[in-house]
C-alpha atoms as a PDB file:
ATOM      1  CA  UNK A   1      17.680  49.748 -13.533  1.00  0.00           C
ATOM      2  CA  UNK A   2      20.724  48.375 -14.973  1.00  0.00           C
ATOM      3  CA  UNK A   3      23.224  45.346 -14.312  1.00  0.00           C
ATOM      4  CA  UNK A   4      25.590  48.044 -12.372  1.00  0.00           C
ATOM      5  CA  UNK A   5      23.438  49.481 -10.056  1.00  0.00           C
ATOM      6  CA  UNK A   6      22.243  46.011  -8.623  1.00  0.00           C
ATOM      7  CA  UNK A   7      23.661  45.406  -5.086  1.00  0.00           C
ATOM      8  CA  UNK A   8      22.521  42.702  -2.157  1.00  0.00           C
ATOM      9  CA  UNK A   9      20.133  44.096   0.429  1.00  0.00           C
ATOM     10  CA  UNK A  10      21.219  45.676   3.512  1.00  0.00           C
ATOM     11  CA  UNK A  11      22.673  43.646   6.253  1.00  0.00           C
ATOM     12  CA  UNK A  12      22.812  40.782   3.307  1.00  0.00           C
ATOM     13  CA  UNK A  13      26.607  40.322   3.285  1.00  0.00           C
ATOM     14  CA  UNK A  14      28.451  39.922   6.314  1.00  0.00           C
ATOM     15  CA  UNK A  15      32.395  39.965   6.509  1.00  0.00           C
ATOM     16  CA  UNK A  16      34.156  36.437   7.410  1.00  0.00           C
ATOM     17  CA  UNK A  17      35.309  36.503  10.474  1.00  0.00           C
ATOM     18  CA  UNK A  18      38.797  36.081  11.217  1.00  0.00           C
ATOM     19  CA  UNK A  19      39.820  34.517  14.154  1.00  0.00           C
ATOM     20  CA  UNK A  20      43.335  32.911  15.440  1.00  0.00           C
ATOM     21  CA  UNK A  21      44.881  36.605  14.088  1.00  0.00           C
ATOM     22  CA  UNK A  22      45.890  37.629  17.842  1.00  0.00           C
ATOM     23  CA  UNK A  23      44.749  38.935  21.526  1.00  0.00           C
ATOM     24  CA  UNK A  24      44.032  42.191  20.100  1.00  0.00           C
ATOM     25  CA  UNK A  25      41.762  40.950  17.160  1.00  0.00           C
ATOM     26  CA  UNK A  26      39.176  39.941  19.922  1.00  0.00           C
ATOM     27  CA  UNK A  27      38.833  36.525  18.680  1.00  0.00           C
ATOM     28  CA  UNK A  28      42.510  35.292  19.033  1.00  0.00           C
ATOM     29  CA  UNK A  29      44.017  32.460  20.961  1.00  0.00           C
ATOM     30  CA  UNK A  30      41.247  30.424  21.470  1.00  0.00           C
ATOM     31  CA  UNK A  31      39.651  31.885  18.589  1.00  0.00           C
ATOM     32  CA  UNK A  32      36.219  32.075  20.267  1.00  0.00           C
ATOM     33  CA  UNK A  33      35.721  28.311  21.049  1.00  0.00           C
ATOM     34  CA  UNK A  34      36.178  28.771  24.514  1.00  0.00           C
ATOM     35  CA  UNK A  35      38.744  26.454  26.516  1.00  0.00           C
ATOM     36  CA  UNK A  36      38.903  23.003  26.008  1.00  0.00           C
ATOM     37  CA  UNK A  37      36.413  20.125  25.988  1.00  0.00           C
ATOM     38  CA  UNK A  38      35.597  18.125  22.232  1.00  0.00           C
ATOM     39  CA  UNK A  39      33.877  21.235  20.621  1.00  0.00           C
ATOM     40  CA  UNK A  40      37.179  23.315  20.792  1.00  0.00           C
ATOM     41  CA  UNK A  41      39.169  20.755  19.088  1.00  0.00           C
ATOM     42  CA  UNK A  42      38.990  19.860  15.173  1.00  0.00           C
ATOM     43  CA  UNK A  43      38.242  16.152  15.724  1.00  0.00           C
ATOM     44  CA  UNK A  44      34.341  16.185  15.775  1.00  0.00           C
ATOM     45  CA  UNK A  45      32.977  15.622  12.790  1.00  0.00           C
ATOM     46  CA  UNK A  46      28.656  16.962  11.897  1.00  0.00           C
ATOM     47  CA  UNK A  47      27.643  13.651  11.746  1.00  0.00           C
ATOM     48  CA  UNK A  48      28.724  12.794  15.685  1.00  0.00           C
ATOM     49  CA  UNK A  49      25.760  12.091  17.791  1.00  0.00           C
ATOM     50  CA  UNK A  50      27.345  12.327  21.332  1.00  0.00           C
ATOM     51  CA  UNK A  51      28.150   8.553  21.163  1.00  0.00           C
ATOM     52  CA  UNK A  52      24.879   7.371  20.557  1.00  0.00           C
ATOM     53  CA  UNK A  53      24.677   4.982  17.560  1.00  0.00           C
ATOM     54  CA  UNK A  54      24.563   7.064  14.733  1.00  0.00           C
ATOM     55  CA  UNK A  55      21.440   7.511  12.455  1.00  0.00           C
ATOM     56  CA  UNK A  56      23.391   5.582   9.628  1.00  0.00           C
ATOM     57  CA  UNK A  57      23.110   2.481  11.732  1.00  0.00           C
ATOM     58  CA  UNK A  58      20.197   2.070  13.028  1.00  0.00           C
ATOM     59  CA  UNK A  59      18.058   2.293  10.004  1.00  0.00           C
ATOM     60  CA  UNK A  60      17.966  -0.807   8.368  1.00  0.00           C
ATOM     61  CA  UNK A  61      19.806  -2.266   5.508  1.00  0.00           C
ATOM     62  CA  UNK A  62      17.795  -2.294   2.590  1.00  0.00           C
ATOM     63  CA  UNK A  63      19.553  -5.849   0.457  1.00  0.00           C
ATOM     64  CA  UNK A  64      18.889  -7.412  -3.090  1.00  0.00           C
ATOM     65  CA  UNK A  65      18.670  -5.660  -6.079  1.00  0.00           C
ATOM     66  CA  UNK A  66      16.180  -3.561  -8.089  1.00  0.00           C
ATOM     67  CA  UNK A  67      16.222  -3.960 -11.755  1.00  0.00           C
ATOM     68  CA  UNK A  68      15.935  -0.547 -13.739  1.00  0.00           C
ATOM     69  CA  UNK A  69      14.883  -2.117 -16.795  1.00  0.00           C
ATOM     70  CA  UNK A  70      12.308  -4.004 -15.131  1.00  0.00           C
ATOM     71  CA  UNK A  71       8.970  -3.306 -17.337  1.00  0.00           C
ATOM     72  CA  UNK A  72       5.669  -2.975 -15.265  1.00  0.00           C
ATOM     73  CA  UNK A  73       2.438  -3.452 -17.261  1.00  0.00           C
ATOM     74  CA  UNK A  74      -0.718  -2.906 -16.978  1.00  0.00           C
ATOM     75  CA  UNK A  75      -2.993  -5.655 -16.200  1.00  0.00           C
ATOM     76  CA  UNK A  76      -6.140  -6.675 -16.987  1.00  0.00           C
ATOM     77  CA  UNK A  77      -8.121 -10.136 -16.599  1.00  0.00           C
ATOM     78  CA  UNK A  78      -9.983 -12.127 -19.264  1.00  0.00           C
ATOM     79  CA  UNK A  79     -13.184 -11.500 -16.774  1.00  0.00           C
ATOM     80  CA  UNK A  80     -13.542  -7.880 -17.446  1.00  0.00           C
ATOM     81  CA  UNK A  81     -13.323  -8.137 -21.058  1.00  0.00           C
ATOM     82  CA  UNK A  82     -15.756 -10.489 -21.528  1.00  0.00           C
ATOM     83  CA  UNK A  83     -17.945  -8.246 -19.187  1.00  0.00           C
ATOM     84  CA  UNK A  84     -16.904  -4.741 -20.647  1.00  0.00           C
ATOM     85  CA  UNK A  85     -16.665  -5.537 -24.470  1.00  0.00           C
ATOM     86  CA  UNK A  86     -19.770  -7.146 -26.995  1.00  0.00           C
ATOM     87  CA  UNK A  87     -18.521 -10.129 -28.905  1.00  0.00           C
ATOM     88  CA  UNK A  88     -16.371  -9.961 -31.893  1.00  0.00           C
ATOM     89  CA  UNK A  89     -15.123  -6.607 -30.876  1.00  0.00           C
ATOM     90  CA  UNK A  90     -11.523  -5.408 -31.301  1.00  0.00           C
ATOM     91  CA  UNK A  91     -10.002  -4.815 -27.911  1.00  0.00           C
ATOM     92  CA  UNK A  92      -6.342  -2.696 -28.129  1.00  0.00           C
ATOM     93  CA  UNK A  93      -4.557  -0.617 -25.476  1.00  0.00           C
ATOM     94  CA  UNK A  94      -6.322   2.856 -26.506  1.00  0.00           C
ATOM     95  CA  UNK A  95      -9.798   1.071 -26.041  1.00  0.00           C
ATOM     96  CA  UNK A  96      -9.345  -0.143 -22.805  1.00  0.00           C
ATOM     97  CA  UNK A  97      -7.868   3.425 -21.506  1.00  0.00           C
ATOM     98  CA  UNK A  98     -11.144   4.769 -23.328  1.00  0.00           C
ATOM     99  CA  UNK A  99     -13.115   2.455 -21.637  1.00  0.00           C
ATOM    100  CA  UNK A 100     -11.456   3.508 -17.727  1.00  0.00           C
ATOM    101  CA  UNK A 101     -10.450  -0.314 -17.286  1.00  0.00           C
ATOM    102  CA  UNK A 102      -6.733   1.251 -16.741  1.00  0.00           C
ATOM    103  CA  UNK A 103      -5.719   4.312 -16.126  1.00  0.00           C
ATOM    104  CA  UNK A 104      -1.984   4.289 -18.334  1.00  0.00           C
ATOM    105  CA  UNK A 105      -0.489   1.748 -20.447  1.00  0.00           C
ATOM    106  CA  UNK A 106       3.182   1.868 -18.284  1.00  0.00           C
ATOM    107  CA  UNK A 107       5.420  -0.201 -20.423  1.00  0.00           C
ATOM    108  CA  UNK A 108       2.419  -2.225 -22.145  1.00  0.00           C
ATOM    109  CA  UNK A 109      -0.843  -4.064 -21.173  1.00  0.00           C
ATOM    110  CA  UNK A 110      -0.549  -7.763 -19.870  1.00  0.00           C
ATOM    111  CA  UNK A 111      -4.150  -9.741 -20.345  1.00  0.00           C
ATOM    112  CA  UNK A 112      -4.593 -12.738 -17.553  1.00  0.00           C
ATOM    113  CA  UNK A 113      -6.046 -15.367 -17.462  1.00  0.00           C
ATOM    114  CA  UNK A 114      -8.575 -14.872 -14.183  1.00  0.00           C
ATOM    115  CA  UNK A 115     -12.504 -15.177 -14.933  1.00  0.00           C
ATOM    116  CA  UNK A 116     -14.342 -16.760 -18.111  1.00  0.00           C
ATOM    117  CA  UNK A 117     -14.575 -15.300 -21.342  1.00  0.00           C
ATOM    118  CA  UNK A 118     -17.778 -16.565 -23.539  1.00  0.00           C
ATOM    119  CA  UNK A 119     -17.326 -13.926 -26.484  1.00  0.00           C
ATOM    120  CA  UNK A 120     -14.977 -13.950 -29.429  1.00  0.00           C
ATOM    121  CA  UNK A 121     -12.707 -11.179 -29.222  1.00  0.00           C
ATOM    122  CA  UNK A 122     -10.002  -9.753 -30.945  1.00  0.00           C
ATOM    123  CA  UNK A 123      -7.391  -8.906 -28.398  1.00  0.00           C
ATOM    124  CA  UNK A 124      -4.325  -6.552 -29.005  1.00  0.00           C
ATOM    125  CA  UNK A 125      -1.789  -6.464 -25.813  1.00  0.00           C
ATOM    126  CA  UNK A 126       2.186  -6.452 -25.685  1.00  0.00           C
ATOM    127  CA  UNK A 127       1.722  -9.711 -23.349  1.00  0.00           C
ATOM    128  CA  UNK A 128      -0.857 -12.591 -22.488  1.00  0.00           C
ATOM    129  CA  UNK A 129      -0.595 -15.738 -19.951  1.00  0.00           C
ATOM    130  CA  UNK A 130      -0.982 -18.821 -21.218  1.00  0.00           C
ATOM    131  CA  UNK A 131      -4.276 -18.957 -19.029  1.00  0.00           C
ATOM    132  CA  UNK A 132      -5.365 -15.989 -21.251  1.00  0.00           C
ATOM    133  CA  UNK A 133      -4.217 -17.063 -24.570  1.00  0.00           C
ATOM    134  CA  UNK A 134      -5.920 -20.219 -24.284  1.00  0.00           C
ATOM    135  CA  UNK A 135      -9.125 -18.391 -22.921  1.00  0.00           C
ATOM    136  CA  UNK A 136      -9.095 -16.522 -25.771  1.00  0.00           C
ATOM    137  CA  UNK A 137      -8.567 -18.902 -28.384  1.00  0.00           C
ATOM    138  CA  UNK A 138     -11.032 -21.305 -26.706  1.00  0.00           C
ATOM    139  CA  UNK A 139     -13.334 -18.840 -26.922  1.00  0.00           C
ATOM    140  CA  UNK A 140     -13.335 -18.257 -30.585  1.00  0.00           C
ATOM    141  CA  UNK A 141     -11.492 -15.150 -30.365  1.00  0.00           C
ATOM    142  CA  UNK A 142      -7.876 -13.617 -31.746  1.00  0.00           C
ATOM    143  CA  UNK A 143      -4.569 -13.103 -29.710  1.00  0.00           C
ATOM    144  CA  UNK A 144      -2.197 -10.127 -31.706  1.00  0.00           C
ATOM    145  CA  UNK A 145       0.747  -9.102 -30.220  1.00  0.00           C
ATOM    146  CA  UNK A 146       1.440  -5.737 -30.835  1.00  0.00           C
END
């Protein structure tokens, strides 16, 4: 099989039909619209719904703004490191996806401030609260920001 001997299947291609070319071409004159009425004219447009309000208005507007360089972190409270980790341990973002506390970093994991935390630990994250930072500080532990 070769490039030249490739051809569409049978009853795959189909002539354009060419109407308005005369009486005798079978679809002349009217150029098989039938007789008047809004369908045989040009002025309807795909997107007319018979007068009914139009799809485009009726669903709702959606307003305000979305921000594409909006960065979404991963979260995780002061709470569940204090009850996941042993103290003085070194808690960083590839520990805690070890550990199943988050399932992906996104753009970088955010520690908060909900919960206690009794243990020193040394905590790597691209973001704390101030709730968290102080947690951890109070606690005896480290805050790194990576």
């Amino acid at each position: 099989m070769g490039l030249h001997n490739l051809k569409p299947a049978r009853g795959g291609k189909r002539e354009r039909r060419r109407v308005g070319r005369g009486i005798g071409s079978g679809s002349g004159k009217t150029c098989g619209r039938g007789t008047k009425g809004q369908k045989a004219r040009y002025s309807i447009h795909p997107r007319f719904e018979g007068g009914q309000t139009p799809l485009h208005r009726r669903l709702p507007v959606k307003k305000g703004f979305r921000n594409p360089n909006k960065k979404e972190f991963a979260i995780l409270n002061v709470k569940t490191l204090d009850e996941t980790f042993e103290a003085g341990a070194e808690v960083t973002p590839d520990s805690v996806i070890e550990r199943g506390l988050v399932g992906s970093v996104k753009d970088g994991l955010k520690i908060l401030g909900y919960g206690e935390l009794t243990k020193g630990l040394k905590v790597s994250a691209h973001a704390f609260s101030k709730a968290a930072e102080e947690k951890i500080s109070a606690a005896g532990g480290e805050v790194i920001r990576v």
